[in-house]
N, C-alpha and C. Protein backbone atom coordinates (compact mmCIF):
# COMPACT_ATOMS: atom_id res chain seq x y z
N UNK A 1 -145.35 138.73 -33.81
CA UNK A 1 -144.81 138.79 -32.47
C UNK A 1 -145.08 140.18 -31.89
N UNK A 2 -145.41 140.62 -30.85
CA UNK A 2 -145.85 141.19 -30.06
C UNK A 2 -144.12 142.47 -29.47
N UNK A 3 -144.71 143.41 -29.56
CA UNK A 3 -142.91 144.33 -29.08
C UNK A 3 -142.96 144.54 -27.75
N UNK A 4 -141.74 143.99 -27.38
CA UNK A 4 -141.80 144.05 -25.36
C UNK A 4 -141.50 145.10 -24.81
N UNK A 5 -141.42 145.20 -23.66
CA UNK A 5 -141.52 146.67 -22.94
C UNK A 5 -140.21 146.17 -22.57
N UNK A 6 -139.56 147.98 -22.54
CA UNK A 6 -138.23 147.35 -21.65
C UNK A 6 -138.33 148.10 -20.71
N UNK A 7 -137.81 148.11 -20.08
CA UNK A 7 -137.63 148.20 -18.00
C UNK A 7 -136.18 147.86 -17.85
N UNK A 8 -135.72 149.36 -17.04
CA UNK A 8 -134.00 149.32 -16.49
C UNK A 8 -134.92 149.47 -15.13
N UNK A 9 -133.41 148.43 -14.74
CA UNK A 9 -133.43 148.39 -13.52
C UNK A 9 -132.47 149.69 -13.27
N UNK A 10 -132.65 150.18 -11.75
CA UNK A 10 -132.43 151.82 -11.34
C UNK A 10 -130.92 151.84 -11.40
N UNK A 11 -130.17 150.27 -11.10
CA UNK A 11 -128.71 149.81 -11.17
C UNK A 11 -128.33 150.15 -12.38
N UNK A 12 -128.78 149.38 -13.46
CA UNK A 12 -128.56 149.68 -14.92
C UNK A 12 -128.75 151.30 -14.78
N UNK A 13 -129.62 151.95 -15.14
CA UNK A 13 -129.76 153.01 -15.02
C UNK A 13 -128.28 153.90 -14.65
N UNK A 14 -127.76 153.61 -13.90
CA UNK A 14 -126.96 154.51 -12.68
C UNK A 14 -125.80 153.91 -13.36
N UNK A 15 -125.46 153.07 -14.16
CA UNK A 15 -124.27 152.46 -14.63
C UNK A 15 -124.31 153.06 -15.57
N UNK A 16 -125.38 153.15 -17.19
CA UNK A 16 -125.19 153.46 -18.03
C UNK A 16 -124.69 155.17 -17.72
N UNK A 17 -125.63 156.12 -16.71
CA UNK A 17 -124.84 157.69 -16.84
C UNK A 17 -123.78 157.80 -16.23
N UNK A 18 -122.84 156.41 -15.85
CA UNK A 18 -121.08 156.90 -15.46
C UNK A 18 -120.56 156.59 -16.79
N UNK A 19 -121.01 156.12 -17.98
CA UNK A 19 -120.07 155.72 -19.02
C UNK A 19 -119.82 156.71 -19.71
N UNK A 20 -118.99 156.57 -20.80
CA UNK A 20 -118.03 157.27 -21.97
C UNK A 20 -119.28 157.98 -22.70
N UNK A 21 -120.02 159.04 -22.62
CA UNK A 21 -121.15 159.84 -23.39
C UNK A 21 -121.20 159.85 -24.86
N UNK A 22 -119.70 159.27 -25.63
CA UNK A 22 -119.65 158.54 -26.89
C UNK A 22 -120.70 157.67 -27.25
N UNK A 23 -120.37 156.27 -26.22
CA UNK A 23 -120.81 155.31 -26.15
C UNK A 23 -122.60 154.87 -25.81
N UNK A 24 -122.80 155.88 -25.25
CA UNK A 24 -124.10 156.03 -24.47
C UNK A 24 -125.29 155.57 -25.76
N UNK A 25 -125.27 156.83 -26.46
CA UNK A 25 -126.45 156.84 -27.83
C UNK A 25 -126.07 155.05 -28.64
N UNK A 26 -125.05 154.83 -28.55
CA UNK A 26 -125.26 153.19 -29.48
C UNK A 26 -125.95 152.58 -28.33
N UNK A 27 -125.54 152.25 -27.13
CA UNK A 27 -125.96 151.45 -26.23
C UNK A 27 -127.59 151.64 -26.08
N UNK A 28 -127.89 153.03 -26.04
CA UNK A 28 -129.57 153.16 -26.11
C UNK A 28 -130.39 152.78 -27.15
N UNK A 29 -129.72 152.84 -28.36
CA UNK A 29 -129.93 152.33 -30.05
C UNK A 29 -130.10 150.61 -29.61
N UNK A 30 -129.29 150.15 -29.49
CA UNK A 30 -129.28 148.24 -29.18
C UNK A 30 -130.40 148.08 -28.19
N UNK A 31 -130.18 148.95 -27.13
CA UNK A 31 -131.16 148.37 -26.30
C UNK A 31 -133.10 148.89 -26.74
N UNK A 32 -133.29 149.78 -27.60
CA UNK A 32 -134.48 150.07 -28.12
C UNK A 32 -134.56 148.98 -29.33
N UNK A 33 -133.74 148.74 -30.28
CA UNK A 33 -134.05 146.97 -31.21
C UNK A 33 -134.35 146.37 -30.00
N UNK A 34 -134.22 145.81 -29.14
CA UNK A 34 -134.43 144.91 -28.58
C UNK A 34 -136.19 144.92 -28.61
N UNK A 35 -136.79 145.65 -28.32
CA UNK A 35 -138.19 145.45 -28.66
C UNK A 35 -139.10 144.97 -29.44
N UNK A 36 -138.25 144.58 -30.31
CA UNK A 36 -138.96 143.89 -31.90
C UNK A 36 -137.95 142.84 -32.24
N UNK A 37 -136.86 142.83 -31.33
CA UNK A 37 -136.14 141.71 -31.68
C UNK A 37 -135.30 140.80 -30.08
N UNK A 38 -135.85 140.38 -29.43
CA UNK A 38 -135.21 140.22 -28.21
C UNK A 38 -134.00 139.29 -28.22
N UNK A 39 -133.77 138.55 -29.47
CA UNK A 39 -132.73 137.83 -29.37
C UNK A 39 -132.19 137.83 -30.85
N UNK A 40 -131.45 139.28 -31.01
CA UNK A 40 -130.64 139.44 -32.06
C UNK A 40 -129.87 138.50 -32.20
N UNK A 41 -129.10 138.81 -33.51
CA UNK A 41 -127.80 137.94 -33.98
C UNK A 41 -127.16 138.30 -33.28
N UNK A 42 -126.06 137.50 -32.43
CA UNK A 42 -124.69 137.65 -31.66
C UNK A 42 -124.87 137.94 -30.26
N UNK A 43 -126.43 137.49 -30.03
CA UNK A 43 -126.65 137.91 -28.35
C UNK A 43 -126.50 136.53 -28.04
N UNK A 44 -126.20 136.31 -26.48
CA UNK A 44 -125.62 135.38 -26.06
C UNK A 44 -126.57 134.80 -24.71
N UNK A 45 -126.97 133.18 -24.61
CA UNK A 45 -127.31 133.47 -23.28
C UNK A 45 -126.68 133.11 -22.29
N UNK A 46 -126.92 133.94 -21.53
CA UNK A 46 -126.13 133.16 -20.39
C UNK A 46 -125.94 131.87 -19.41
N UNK A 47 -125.06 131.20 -18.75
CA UNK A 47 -125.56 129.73 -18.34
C UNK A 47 -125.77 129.96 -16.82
N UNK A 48 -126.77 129.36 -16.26
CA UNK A 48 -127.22 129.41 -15.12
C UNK A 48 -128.10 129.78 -15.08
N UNK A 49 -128.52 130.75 -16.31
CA UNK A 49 -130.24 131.35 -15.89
C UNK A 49 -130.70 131.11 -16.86
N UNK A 50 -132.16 130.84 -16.77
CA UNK A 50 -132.86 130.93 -17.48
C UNK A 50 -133.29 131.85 -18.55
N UNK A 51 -133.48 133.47 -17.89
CA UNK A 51 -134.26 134.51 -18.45
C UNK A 51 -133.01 135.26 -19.42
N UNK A 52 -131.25 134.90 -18.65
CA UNK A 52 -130.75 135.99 -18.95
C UNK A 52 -129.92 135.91 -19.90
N UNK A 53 -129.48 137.10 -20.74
CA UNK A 53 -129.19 137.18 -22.43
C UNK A 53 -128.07 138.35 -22.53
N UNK A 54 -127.22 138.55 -23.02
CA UNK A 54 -125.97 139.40 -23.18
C UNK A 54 -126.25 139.90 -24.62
N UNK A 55 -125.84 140.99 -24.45
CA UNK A 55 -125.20 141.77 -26.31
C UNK A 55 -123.94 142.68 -25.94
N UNK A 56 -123.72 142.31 -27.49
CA UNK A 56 -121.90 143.32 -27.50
C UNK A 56 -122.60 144.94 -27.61
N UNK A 57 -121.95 145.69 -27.15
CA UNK A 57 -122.01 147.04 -28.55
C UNK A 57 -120.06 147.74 -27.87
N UNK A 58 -119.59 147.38 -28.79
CA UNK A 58 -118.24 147.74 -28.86
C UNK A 58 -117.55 146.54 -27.55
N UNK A 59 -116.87 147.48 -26.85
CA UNK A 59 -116.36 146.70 -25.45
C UNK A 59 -116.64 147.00 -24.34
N UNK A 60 -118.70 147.15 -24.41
CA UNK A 60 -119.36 147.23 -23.58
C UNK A 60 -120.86 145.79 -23.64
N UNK A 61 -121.18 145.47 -22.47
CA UNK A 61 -122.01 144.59 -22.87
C UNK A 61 -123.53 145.19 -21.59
N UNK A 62 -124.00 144.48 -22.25
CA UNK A 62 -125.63 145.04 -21.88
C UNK A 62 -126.34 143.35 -21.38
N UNK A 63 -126.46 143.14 -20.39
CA UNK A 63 -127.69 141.64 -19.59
C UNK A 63 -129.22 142.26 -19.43
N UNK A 64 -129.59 141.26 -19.84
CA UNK A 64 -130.90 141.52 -19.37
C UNK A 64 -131.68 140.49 -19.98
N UNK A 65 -133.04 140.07 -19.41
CA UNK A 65 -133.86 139.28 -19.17
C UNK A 65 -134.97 139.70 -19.38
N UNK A 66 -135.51 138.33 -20.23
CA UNK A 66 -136.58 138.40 -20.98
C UNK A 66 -138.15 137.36 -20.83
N UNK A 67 -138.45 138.23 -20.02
CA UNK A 67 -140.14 137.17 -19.76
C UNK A 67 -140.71 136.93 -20.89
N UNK A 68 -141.04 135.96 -21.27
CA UNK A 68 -141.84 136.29 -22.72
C UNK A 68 -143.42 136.37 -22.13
N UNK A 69 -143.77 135.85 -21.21
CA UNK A 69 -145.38 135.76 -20.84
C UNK A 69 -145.44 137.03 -20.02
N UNK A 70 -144.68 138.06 -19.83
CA UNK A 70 -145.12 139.42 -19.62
C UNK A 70 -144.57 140.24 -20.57
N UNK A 71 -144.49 139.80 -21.74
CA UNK A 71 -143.69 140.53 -23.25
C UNK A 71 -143.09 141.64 -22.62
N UNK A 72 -142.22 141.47 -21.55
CA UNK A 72 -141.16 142.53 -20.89
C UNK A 72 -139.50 141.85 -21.50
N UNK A 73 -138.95 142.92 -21.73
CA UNK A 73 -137.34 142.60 -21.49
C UNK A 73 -136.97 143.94 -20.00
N UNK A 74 -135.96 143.55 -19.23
CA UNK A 74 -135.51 143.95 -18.26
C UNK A 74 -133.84 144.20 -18.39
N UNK A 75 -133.84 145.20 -18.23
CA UNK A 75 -132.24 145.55 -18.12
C UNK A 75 -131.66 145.64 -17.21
N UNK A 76 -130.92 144.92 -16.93
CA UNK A 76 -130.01 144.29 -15.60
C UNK A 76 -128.70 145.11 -15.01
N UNK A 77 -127.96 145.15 -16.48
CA UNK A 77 -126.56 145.88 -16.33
C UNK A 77 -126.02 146.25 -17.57
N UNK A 78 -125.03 147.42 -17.46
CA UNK A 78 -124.37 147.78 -18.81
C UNK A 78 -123.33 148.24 -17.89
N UNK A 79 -122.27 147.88 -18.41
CA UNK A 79 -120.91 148.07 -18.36
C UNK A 79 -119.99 147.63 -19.27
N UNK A 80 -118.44 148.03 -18.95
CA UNK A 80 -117.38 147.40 -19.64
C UNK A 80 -116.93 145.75 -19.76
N UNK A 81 -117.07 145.30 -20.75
CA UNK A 81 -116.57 143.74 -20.74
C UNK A 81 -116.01 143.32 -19.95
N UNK A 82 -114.94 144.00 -19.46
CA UNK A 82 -113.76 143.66 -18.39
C UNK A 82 -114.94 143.55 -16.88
N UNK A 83 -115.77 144.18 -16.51
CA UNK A 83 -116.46 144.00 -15.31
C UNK A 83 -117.76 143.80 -15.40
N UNK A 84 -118.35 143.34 -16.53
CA UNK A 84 -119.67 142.79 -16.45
C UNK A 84 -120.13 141.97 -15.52
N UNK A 85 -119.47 140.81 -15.90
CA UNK A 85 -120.05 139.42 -15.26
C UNK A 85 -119.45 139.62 -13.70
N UNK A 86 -118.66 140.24 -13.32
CA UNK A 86 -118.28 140.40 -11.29
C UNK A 86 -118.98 140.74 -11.34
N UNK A 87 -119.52 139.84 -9.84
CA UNK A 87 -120.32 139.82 -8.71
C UNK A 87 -121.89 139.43 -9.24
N UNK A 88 -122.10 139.77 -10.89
CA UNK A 88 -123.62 139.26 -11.54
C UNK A 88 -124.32 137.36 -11.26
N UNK A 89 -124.95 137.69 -10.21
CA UNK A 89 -125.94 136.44 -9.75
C UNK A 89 -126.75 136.76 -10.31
N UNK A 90 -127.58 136.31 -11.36
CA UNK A 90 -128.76 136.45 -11.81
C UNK A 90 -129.81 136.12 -10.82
């Protein structure tokens, strides 16, 4: 299998540098596996879309979407569990 590129979106981006600077280095750790593994153990997909896929890392979760015919994953959002899914239309 082929290792995908990942791509934050500028949103993601701008979410992950308001969080807990604890938290930051695991969340960048999960989201770099994702390149050799796009659909770890305990990732979740989501219903309504097609592309899009959830992971835990503590009581923060990470979306993002995965083309396989442009071996891209895309990072959507990272935030706290409690406000992930508001307002997320895929």
């Amino acid at each position: 299998m082929d290792c995908f590129e990942i791509q934050w979106k500028k949103s993601a981006q701008r979410e992950l540098r308001k969080l807990d600077a604890s938290v930051v280095p695991r969340i960048i750790q999960a989201v770099q596996e994702l390149e050799n593994n796009p659909k770890p153990k305990g990732c979740r997909k989501l219903k309504g879309s097609e592309y899009s896929y959830r992971i835990r890392i503590g009581n923060y979760r990470v979306i993002y979407e995965i083309f396989e015919t442009q071996v891209v994953i895309e990072i959507v959002r990272v935030r706290h569990r409690k406000d992930v899914y508001r307002g997320y239309n895929n």
